[in-house]
C-alpha atoms as a PDB file:
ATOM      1  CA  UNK A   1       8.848   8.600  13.717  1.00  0.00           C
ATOM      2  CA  UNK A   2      10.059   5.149  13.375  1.00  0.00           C
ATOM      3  CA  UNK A   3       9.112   1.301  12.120  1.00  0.00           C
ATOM      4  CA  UNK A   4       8.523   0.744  15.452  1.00  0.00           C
ATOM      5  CA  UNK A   5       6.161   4.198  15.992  1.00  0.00           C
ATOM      6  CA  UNK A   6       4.329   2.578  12.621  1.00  0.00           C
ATOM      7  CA  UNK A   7       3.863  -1.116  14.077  1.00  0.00           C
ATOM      8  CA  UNK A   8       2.044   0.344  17.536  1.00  0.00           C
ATOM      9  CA  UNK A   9       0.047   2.884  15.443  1.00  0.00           C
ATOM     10  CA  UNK A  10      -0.985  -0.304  12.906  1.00  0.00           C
ATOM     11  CA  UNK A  11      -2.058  -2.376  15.703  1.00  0.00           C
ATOM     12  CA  UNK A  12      -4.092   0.138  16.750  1.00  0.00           C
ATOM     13  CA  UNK A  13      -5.971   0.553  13.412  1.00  0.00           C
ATOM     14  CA  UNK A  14      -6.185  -2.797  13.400  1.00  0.00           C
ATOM     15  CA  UNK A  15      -8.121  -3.179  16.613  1.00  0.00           C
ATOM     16  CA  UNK A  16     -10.116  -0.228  15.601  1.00  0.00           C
ATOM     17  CA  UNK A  17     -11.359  -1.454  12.208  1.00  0.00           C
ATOM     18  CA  UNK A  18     -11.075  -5.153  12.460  1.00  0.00           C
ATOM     19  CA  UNK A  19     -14.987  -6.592  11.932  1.00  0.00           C
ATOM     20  CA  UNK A  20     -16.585  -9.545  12.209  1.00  0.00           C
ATOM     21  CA  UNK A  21     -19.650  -8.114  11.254  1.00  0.00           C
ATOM     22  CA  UNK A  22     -19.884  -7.466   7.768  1.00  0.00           C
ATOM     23  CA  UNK A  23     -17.851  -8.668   4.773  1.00  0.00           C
ATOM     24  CA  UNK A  24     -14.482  -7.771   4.715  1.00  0.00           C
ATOM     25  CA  UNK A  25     -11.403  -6.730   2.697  1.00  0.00           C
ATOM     26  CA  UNK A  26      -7.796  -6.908   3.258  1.00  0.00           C
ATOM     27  CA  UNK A  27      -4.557  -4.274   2.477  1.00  0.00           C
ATOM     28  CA  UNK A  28      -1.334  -5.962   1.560  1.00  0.00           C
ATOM     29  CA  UNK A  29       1.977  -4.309   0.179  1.00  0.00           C
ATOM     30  CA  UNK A  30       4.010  -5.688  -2.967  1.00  0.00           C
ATOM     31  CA  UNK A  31       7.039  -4.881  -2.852  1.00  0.00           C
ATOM     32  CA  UNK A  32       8.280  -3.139  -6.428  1.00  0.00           C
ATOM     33  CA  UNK A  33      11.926  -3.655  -8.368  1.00  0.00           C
ATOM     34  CA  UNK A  34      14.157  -0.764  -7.738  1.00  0.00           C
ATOM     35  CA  UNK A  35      14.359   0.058 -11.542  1.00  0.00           C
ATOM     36  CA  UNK A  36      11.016   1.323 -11.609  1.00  0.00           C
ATOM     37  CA  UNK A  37      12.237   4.987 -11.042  1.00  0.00           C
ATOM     38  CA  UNK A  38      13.459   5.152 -14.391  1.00  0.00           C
ATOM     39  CA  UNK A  39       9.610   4.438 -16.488  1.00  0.00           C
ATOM     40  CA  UNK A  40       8.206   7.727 -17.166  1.00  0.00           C
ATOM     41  CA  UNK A  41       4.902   5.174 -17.555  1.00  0.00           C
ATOM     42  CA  UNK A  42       5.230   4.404 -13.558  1.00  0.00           C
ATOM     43  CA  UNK A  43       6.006   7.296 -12.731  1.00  0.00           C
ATOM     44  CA  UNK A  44       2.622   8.904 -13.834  1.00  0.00           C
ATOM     45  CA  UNK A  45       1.145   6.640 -11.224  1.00  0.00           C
ATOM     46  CA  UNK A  46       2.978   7.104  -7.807  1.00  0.00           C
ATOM     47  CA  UNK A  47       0.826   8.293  -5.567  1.00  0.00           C
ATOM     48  CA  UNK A  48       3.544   9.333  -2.613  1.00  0.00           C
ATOM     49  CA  UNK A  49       5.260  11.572  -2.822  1.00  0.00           C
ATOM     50  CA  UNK A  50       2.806  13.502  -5.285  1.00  0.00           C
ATOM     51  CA  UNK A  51       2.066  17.527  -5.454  1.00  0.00           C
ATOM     52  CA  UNK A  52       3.138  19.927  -3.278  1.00  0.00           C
ATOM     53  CA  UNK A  53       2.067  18.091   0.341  1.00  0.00           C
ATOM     54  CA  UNK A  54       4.331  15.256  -0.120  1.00  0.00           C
ATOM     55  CA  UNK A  55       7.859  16.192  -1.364  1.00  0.00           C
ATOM     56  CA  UNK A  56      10.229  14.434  -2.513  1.00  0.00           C
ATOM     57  CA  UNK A  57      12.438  12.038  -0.322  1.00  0.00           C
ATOM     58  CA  UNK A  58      16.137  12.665  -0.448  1.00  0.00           C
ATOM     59  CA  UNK A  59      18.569   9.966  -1.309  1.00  0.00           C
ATOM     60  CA  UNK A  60      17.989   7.788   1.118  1.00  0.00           C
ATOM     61  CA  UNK A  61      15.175   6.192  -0.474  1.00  0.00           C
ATOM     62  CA  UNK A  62      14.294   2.818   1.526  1.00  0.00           C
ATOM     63  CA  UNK A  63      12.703   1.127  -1.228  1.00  0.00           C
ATOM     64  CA  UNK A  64       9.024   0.974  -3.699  1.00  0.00           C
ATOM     65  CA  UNK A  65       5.632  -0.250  -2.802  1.00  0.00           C
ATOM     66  CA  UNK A  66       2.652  -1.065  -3.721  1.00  0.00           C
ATOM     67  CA  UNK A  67      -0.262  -0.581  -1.760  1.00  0.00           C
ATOM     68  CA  UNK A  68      -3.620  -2.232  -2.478  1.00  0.00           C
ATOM     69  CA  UNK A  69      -6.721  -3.419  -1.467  1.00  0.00           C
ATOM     70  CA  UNK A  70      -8.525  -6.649  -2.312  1.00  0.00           C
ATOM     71  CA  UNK A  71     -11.766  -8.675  -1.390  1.00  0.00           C
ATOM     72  CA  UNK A  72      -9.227 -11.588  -2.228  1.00  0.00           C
ATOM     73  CA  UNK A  73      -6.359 -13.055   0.040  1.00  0.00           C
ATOM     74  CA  UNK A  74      -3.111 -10.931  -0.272  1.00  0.00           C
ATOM     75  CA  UNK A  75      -1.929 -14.153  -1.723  1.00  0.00           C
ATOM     76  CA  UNK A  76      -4.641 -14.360  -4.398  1.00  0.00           C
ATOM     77  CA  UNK A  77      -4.608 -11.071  -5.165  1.00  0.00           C
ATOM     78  CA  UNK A  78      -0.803 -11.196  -5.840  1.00  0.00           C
ATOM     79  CA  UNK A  79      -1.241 -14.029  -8.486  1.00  0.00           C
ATOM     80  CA  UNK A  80      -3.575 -12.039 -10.181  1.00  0.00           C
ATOM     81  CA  UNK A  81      -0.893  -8.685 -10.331  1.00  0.00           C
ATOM     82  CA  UNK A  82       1.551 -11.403 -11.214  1.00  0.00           C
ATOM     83  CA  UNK A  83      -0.543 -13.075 -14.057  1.00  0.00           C
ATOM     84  CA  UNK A  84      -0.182  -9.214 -15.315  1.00  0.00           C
ATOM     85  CA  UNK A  85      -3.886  -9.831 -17.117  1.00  0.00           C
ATOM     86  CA  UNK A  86      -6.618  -7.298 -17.514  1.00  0.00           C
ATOM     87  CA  UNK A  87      -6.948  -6.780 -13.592  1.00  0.00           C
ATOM     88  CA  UNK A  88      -3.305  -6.547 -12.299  1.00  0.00           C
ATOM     89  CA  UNK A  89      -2.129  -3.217 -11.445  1.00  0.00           C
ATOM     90  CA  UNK A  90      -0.167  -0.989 -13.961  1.00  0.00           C
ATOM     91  CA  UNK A  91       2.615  -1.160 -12.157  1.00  0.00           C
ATOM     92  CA  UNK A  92       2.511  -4.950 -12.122  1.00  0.00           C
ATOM     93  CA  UNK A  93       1.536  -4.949 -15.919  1.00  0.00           C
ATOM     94  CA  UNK A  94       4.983  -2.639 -16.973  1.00  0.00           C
ATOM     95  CA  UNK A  95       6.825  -5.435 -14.975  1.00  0.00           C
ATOM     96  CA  UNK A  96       7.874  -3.868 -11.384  1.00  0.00           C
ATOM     97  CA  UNK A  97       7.165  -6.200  -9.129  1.00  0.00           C
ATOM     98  CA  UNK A  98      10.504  -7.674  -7.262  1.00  0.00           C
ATOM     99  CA  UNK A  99       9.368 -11.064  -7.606  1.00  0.00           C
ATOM    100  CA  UNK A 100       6.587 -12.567  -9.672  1.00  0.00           C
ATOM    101  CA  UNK A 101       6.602 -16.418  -8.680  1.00  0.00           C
ATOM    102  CA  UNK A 102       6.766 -16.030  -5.053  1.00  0.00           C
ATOM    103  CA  UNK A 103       4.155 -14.072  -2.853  1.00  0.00           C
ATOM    104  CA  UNK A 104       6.524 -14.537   0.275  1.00  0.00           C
ATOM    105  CA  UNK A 105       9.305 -12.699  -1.889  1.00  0.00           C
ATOM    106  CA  UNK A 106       7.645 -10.151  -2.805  1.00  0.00           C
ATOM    107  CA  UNK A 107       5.200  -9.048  -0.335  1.00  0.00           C
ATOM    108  CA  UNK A 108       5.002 -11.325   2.575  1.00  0.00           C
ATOM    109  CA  UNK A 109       7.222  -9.540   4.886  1.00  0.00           C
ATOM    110  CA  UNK A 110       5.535  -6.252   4.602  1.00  0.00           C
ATOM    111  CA  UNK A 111       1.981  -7.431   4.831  1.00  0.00           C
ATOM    112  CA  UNK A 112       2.610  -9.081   8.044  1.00  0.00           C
ATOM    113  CA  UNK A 113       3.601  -6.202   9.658  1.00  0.00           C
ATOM    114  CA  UNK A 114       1.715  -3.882   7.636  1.00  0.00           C
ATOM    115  CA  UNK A 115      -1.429  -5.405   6.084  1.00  0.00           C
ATOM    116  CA  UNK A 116      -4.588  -5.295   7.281  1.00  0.00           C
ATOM    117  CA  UNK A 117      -7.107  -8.512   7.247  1.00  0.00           C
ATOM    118  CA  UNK A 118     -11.105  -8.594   8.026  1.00  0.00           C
ATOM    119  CA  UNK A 119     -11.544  -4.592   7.377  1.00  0.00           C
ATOM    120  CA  UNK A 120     -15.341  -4.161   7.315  1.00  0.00           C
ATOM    121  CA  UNK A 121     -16.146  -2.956   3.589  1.00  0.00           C
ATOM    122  CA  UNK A 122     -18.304   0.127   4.540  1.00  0.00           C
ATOM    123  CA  UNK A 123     -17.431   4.101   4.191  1.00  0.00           C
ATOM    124  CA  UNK A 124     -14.495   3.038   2.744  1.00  0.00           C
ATOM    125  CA  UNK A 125     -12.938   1.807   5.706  1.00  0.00           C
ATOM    126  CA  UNK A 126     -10.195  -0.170   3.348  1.00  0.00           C
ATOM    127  CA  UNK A 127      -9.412   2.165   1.416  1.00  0.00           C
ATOM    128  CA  UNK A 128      -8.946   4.857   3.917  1.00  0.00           C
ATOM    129  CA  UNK A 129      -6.390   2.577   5.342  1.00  0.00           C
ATOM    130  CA  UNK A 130      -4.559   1.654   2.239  1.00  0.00           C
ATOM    131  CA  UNK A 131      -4.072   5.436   2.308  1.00  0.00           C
ATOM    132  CA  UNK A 132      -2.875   5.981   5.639  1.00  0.00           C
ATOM    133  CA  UNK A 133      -0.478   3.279   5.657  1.00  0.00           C
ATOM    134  CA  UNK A 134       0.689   4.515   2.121  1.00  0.00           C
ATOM    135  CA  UNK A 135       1.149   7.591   3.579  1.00  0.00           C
ATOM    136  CA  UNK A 136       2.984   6.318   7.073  1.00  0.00           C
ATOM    137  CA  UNK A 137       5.342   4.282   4.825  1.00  0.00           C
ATOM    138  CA  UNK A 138       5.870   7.199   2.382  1.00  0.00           C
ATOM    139  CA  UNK A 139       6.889   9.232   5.377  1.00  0.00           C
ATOM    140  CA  UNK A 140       9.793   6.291   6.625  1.00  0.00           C
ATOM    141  CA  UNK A 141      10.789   6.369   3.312  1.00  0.00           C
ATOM    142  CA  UNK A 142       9.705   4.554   0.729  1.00  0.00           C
ATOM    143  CA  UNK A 143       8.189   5.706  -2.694  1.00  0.00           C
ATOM    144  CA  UNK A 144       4.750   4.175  -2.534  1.00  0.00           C
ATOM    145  CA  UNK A 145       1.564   3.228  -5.869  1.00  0.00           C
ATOM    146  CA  UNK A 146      -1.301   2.139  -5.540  1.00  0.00           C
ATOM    147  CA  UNK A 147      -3.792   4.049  -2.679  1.00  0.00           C
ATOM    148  CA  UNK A 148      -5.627   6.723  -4.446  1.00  0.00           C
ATOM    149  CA  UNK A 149      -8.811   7.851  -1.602  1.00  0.00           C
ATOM    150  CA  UNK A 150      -6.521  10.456  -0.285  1.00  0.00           C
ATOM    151  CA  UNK A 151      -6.358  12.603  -2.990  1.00  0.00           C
ATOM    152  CA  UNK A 152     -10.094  12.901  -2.797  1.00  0.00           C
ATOM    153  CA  UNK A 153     -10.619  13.447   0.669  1.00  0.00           C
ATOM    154  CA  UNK A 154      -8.839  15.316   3.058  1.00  0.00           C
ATOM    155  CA  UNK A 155      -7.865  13.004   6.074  1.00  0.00           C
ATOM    156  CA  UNK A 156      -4.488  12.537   6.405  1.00  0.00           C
ATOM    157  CA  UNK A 157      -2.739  13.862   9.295  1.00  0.00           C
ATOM    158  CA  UNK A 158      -6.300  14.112  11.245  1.00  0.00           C
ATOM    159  CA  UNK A 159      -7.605  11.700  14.120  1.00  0.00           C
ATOM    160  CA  UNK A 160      -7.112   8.229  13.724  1.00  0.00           C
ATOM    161  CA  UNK A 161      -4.965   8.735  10.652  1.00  0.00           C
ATOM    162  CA  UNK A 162      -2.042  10.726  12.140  1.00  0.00           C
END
């Protein structure tokens, strides 16, 4: 399973749980400064690969996210990680994120392809998806904070979130 495996299977959530019906959130992905495999403090927070079902990645470690969902505009939401006040992410807080000026820098790229915009708010719609494609960008590679639904319910791996 590839990037290009993920892109077909996000266009398909996407047409599955876009809405125009009720309010909406989006998911967007910050992308996080190599160094933050050495904080203990972040470390505490990853959320893939965590336990036993996700193990470790070898070496080839593509890179670190963060995964998160937001009422706001990725955009928005970014300043507010970036501001590193009282509602930015911990990761965000202990300084992580690859670039803290620039939105386009630091998560632009992978929200395009990744994000998800106009998810309808209700039965956690958003935030099963910010744990799916967590979880389908652990699995390419990357070391991934932030989505947190899947360790309370057990969906991963099951129709649509394979």
């Amino acid at each position: 399973m590839g990037e290009k495996d993920l892109l077909r299977d996000v266009k398909k959530m996407r047409n599955i749980y876009s809405t125009r019906k009720e309010a909406t959130k989006c998911i967007y992905i910050l992308e996080l400064d190599r160094s933050i495999i050495n904080s203990k403090k972040a470390m505490k927070s990853l959320r893939f690969p965590k336990g036993d079902g996700f193990p470790k990645l070898g070496k080839k470690v593509k890179g670190f996210l963060y995964v998160g969902v937001s009422s706001h505009s990725p955009e928005e939401r970014f300043k507010i990680h970036a501001s590193k006040g009282k509602k930015a992410c911990k990761v965000a807080k202990l300084g992580y994120l690859k670039d803290y000026d620039n939105f386009e820098k630091c998560g632009g790229k992978m929200t395009k392809f990744f994000g998800f915009k106009k998810i309808g708010w209700r039965d956690n719609k958003p935030e099963l998806l910010e744990s799916w494609i967590a979880w389908r960008l652990y699995k390419l590679g990357y070391f991934v904070w932030g989505s947190h639904i899947h360790e309370d319910l057990d969906f991963l791996g099951k129709p649509p979130y394979e």
